[in-house]
N, C-alpha and C. Protein backbone atom coordinates (compact mmCIF):
# COMPACT_ATOMS: atom_id res chain seq x y z
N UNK A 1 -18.31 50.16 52.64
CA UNK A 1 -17.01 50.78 52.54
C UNK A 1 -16.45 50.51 51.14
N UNK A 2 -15.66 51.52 50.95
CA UNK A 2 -15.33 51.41 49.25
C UNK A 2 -14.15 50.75 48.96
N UNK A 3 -13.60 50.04 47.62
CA UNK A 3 -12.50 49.57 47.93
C UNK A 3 -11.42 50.65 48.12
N UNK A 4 -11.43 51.33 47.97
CA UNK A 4 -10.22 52.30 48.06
C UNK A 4 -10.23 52.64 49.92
N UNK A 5 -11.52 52.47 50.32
CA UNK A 5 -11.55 52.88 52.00
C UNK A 5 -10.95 51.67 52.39
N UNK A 6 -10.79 50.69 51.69
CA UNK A 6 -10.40 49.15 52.68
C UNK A 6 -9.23 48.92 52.80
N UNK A 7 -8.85 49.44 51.54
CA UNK A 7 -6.91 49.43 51.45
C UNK A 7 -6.38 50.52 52.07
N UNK A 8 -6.92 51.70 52.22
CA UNK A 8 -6.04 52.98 52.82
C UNK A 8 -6.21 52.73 54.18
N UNK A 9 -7.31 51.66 54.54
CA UNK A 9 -7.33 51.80 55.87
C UNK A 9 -6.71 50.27 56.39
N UNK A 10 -6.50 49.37 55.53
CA UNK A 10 -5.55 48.24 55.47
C UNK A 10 -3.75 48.80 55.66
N UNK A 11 -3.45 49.66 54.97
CA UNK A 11 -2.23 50.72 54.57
C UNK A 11 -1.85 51.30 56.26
N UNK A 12 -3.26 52.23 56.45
CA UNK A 12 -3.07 52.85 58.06
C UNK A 12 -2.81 52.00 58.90
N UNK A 13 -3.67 50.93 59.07
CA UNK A 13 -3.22 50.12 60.09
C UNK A 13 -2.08 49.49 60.39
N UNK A 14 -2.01 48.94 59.36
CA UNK A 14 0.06 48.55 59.00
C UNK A 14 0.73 49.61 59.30
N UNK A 15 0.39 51.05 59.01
CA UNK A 15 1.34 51.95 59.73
C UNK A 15 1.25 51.93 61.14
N UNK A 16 0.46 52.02 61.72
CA UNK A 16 0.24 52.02 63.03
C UNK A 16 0.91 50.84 64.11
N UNK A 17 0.85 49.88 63.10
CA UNK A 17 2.27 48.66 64.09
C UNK A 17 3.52 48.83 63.57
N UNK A 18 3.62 49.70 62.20
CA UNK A 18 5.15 50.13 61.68
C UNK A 18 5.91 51.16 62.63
N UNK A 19 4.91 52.05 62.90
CA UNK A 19 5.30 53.07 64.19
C UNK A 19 5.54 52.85 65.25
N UNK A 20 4.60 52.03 65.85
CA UNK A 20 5.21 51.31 66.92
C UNK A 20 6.38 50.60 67.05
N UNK A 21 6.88 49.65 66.12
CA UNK A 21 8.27 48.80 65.65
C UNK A 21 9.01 49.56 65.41
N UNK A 22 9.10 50.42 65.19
CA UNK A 22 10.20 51.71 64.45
C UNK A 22 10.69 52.27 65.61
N UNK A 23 9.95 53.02 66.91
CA UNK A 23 10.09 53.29 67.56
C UNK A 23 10.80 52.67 68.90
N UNK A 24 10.34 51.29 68.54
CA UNK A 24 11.19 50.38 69.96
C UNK A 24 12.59 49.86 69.08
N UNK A 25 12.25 49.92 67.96
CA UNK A 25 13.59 49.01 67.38
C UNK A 25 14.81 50.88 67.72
N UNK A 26 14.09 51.78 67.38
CA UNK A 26 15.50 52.57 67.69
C UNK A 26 15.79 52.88 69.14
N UNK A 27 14.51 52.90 70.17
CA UNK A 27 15.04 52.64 71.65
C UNK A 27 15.93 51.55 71.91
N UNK A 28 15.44 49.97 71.51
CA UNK A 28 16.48 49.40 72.19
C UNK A 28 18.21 49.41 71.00
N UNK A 29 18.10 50.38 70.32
CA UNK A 29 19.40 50.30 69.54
C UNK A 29 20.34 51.38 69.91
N UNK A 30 19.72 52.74 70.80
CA UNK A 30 19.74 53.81 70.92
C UNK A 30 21.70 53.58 71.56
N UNK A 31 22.47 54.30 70.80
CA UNK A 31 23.82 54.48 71.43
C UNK A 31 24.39 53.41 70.49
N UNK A 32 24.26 52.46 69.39
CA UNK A 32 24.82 52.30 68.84
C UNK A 32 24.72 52.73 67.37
N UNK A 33 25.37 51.83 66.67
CA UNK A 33 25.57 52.50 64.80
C UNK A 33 24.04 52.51 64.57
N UNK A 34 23.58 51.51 64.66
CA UNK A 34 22.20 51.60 64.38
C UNK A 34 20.80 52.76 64.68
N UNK A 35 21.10 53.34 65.69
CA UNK A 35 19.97 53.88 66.49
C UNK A 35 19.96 55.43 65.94
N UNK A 36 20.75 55.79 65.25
CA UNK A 36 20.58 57.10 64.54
C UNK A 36 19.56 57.31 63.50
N UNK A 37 20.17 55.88 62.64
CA UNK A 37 19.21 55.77 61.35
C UNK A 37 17.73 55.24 62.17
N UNK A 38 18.02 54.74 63.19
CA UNK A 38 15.94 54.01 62.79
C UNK A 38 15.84 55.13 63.68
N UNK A 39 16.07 55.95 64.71
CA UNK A 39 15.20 56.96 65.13
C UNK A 39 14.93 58.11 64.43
N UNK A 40 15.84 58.26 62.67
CA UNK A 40 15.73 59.01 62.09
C UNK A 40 14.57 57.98 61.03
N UNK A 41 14.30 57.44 60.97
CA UNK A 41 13.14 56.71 60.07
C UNK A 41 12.02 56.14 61.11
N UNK A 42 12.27 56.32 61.81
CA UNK A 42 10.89 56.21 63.01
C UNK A 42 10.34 57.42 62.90
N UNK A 43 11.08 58.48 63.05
CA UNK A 43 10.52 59.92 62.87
C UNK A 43 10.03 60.18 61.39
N UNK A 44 9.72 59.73 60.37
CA UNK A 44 9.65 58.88 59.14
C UNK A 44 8.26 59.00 58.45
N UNK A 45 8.66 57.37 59.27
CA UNK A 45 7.52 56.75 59.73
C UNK A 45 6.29 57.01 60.03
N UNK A 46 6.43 57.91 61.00
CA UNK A 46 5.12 58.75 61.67
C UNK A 46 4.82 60.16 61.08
N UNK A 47 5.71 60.53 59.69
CA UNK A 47 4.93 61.71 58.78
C UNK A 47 4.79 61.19 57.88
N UNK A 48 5.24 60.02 57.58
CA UNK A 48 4.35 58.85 56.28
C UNK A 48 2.69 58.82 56.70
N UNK A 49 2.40 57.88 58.49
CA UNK A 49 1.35 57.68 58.60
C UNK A 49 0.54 59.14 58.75
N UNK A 50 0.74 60.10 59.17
CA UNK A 50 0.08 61.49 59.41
C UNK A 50 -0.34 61.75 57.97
N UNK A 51 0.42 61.30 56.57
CA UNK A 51 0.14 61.77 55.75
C UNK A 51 -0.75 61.16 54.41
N UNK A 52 -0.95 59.62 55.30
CA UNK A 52 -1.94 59.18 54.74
C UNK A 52 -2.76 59.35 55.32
N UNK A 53 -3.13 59.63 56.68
CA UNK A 53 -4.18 60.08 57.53
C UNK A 53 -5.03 61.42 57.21
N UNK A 54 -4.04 62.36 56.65
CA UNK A 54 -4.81 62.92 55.63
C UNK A 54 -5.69 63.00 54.68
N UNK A 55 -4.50 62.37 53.78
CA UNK A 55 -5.20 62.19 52.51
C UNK A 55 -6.49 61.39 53.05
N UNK A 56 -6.62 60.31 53.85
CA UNK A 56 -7.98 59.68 53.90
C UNK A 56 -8.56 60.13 54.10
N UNK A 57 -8.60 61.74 55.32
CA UNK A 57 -9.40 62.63 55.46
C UNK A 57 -10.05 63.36 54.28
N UNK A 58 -9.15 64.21 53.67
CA UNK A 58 -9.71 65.00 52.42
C UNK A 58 -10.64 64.33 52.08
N UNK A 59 -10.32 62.76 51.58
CA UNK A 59 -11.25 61.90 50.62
C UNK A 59 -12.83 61.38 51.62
N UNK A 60 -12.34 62.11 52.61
CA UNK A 60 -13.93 61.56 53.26
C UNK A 60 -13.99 60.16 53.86
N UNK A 61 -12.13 59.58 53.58
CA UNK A 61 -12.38 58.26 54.22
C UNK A 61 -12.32 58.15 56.15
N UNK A 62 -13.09 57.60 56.93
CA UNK A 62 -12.65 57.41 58.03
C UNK A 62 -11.83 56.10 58.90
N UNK A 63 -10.90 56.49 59.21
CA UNK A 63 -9.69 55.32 59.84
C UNK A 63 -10.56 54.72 60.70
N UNK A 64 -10.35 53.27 60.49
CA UNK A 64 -10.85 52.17 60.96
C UNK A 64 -10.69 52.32 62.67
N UNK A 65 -10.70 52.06 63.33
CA UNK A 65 -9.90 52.27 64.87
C UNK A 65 -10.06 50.70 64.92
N UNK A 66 -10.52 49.96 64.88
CA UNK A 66 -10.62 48.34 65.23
C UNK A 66 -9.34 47.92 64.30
N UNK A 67 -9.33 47.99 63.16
CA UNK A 67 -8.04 47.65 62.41
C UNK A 67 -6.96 48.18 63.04
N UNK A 68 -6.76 49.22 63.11
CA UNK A 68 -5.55 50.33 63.79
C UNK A 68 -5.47 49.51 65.08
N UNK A 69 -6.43 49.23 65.67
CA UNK A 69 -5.69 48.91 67.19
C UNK A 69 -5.69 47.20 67.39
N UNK A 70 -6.01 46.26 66.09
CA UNK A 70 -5.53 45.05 65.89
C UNK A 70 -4.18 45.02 65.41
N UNK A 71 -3.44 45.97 64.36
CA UNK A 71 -2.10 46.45 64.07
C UNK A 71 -1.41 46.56 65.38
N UNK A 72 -1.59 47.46 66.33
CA UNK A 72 -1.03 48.03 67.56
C UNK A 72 -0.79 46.67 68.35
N UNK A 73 -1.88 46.13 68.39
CA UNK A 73 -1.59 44.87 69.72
C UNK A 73 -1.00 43.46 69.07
N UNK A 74 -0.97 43.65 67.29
CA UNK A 74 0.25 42.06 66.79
C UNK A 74 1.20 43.12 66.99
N UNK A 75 1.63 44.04 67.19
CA UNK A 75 3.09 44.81 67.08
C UNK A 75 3.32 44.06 68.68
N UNK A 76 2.96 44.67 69.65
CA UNK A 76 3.28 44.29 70.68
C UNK A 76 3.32 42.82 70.77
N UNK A 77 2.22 41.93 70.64
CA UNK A 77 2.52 40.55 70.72
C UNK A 77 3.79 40.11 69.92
N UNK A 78 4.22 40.33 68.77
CA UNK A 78 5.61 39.95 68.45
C UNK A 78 6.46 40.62 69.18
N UNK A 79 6.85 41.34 70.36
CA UNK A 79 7.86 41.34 71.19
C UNK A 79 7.97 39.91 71.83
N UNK A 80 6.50 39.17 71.77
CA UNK A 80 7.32 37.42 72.73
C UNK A 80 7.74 36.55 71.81
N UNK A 81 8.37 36.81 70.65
CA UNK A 81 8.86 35.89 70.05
C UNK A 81 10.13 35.51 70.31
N UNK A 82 10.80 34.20 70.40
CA UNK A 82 11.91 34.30 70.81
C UNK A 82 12.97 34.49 69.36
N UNK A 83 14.33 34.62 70.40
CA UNK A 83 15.07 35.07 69.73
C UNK A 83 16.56 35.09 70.13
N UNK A 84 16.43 34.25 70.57
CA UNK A 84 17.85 33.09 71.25
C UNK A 84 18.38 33.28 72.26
N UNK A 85 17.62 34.28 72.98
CA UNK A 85 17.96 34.48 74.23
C UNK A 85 16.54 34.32 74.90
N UNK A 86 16.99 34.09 76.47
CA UNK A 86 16.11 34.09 77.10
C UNK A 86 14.92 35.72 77.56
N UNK A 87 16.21 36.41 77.86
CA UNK A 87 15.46 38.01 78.26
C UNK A 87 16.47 38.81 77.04
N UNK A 88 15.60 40.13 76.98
CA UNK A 88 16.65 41.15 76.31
C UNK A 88 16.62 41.28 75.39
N UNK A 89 17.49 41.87 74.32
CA UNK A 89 17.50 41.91 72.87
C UNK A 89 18.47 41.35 72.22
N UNK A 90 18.47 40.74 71.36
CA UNK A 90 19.56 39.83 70.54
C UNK A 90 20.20 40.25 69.31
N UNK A 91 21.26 40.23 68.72
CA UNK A 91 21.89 40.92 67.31
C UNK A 91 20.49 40.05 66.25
N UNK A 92 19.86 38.82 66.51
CA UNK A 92 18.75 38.47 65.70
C UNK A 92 17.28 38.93 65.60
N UNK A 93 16.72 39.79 66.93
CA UNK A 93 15.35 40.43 67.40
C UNK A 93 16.06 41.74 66.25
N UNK A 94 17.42 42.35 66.36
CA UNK A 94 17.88 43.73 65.56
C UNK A 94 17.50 43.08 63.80
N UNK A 95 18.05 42.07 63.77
CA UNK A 95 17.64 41.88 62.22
C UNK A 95 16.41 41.33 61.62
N UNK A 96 15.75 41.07 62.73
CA UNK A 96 14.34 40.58 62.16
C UNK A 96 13.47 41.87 62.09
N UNK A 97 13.95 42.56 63.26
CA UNK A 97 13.16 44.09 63.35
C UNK A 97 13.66 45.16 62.21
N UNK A 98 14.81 44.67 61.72
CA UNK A 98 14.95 46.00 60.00
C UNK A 98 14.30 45.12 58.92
N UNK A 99 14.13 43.63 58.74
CA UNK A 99 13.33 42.87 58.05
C UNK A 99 11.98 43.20 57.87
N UNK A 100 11.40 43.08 59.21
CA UNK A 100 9.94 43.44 59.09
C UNK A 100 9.56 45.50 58.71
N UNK A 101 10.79 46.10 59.46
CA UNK A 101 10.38 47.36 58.79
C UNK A 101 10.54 47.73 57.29
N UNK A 102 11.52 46.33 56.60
CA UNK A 102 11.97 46.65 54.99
C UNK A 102 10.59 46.58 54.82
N UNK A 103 10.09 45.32 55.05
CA UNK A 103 8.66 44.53 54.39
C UNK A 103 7.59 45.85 54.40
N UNK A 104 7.88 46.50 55.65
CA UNK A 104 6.43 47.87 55.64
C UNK A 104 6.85 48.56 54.60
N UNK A 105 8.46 48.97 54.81
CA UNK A 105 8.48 50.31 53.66
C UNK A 105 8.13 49.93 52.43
N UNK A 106 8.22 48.77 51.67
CA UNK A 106 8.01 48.15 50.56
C UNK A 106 6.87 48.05 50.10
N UNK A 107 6.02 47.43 51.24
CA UNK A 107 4.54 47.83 51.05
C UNK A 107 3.50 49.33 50.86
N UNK A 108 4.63 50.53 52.09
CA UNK A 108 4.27 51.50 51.67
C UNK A 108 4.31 52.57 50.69
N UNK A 109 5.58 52.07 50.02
CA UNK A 109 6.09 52.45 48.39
C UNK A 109 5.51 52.18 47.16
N UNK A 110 5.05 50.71 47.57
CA UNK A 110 3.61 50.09 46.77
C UNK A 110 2.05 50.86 46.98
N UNK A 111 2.12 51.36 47.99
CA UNK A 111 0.61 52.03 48.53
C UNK A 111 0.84 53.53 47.05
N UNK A 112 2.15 54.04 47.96
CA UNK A 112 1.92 55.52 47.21
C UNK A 112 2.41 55.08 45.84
N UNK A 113 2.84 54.09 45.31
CA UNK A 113 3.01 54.38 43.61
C UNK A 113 1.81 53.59 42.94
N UNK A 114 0.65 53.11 43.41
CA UNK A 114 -0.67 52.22 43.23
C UNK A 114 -1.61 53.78 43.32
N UNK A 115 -1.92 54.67 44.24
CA UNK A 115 -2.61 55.76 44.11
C UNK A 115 -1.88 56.41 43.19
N UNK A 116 -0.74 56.52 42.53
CA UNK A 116 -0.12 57.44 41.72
C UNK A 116 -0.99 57.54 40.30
N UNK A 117 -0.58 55.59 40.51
CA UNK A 117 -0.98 55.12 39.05
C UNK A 117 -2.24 54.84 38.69
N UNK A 118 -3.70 54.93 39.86
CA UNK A 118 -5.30 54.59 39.57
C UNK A 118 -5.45 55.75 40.33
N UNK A 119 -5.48 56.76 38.66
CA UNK A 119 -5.98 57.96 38.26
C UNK A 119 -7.67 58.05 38.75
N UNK A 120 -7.87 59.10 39.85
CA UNK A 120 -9.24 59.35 39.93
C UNK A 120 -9.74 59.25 40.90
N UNK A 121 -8.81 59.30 41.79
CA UNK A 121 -9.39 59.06 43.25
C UNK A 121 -9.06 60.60 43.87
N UNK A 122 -8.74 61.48 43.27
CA UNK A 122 -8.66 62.82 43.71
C UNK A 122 -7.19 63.51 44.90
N UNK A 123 -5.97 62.61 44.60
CA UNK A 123 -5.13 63.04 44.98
C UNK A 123 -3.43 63.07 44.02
N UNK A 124 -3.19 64.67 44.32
CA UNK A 124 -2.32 65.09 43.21
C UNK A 124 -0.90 64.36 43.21
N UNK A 125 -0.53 64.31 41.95
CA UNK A 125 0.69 63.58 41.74
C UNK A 125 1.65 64.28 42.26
N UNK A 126 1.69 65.29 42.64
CA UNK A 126 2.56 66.46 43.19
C UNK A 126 3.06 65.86 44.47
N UNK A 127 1.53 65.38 44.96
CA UNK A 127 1.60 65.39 46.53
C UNK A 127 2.16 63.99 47.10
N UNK A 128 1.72 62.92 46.24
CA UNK A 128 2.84 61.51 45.92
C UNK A 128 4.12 61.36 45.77
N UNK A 129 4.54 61.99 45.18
CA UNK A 129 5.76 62.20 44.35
C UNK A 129 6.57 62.18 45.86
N UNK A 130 6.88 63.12 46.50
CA UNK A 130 7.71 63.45 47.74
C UNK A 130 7.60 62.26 48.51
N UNK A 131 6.44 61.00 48.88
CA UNK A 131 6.43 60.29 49.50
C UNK A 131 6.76 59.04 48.79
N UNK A 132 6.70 59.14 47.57
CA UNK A 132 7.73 57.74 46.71
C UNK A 132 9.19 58.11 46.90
N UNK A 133 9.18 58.83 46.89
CA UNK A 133 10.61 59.36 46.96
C UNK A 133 11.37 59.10 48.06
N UNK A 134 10.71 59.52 49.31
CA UNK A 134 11.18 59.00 50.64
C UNK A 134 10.93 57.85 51.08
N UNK A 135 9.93 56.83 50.60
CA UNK A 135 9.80 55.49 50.83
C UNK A 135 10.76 54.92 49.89
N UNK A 136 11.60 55.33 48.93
CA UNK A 136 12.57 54.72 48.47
C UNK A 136 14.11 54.83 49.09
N UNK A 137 14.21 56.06 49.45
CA UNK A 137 15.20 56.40 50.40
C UNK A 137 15.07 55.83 51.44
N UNK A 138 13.94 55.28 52.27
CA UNK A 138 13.99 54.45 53.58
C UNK A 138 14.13 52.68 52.85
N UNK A 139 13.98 52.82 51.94
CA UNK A 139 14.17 51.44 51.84
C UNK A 139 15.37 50.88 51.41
N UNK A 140 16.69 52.10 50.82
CA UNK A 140 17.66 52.34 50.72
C UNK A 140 18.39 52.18 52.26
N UNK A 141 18.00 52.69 52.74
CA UNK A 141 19.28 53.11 54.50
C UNK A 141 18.64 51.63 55.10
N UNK A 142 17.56 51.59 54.91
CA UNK A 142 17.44 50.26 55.85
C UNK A 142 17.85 49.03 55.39
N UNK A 143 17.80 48.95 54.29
CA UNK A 143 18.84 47.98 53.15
C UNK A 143 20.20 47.68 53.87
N UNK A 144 21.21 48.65 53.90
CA UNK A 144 21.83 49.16 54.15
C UNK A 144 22.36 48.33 55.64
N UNK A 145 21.03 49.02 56.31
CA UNK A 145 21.42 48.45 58.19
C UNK A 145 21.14 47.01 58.28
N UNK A 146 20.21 46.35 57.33
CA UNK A 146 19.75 45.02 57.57
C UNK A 146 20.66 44.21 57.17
N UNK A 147 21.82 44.40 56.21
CA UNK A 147 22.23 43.78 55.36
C UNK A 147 23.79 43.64 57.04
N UNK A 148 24.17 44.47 57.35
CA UNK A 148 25.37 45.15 58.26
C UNK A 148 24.46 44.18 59.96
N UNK A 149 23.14 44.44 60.12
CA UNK A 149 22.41 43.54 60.85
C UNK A 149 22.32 41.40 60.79
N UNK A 150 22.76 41.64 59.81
CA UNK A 150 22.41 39.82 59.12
C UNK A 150 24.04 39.62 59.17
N UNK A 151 25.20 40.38 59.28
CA UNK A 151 26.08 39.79 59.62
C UNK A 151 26.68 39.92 61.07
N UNK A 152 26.16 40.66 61.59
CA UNK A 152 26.33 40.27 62.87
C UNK A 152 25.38 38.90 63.69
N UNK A 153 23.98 38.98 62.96
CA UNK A 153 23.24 38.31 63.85
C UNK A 153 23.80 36.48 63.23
N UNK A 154 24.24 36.60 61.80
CA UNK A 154 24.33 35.11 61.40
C UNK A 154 25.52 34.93 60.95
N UNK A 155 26.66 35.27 61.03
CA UNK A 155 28.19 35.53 61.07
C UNK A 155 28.90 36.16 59.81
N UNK A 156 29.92 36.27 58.95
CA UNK A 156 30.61 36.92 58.09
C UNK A 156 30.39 36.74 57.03
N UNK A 157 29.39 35.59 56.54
CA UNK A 157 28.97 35.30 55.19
C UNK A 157 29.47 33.84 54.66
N UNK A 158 29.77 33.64 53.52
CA UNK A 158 30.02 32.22 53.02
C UNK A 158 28.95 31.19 53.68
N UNK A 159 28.78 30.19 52.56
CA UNK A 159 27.67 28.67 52.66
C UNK A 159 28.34 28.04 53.51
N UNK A 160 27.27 27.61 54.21
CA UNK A 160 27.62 26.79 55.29
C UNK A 160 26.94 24.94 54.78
């Protein structure tokens, strides 16, 4: 496998537990301030991963399924982490869950501006461009909710 097949398919797999997290973090948020934006970046999310799933196609790369479905099952195993409650969801499970989705988008902003910039792997700057663009805008709104998330989950601010 080539290096470029190890990282796009390192990239996919991380999408594949990003989608999953995206998707439960805006179910259990669904009806408050929050649940607009992540079900509008869950929906995202999943034409980010479709669209590297592509591109790996064109290039002849094939998605790992063992990676992809080791992604899928740590997504699920971090639902038992605690999180100061016994059952349920906590204002801290909400801010660890826009934390870990900053950390994906960041990484996936790094994916598409790394193929931008190592010329020669046969995909157009045209076709990058739109997805730096929106991985910066998700990393903007979720900024945004995490920051509005970290004061609810750890109180109004000032050193303690």
């Amino acid at each position: 496998m080539s290096k470029l097949a190890i990282y796009l398919n390192d990239h996919h797999a991380a999408s594949v537990g990003a989608v999953a997290l995206a998707r439960r973090a805006a179910e259990s948020n669904r009806g408050t301030r929050y649940g607009e934006v992540l079900a509008e970046l869950a929906a995202e999310i999943e034409e980010d991963r479709q669209a590297l799933r592509l591109i790996m196609q064109r290039l002849g790369i094939r998605v790992d399924p063992a990676k992809a479905a080791a992604a899928w099952s740590a997504e699920k195993l971090g639902r038992l982490k605690l999180n100061g409650q016994l059952t349920g969801y906590s204002p801290l499970s909400r801010l660890e869950e826009l934390e870990i989705l900053s950390l994906g988008v960041e990484g996936k902003l790094g994916m598409w501006q790394a193929l931008r910039h190592a010329a020669g792997h046969g995909i157009p700057e045209a076709e990058l461009e739109p997805l730096i663009k929106r991985a910066r805008s998700q990393r903007r709104r979720l900024e945004r909710q995490r920051l509005d998330a970290a004061v609810e989950a750890l109180g109004s601010g000032g050193s303690t």
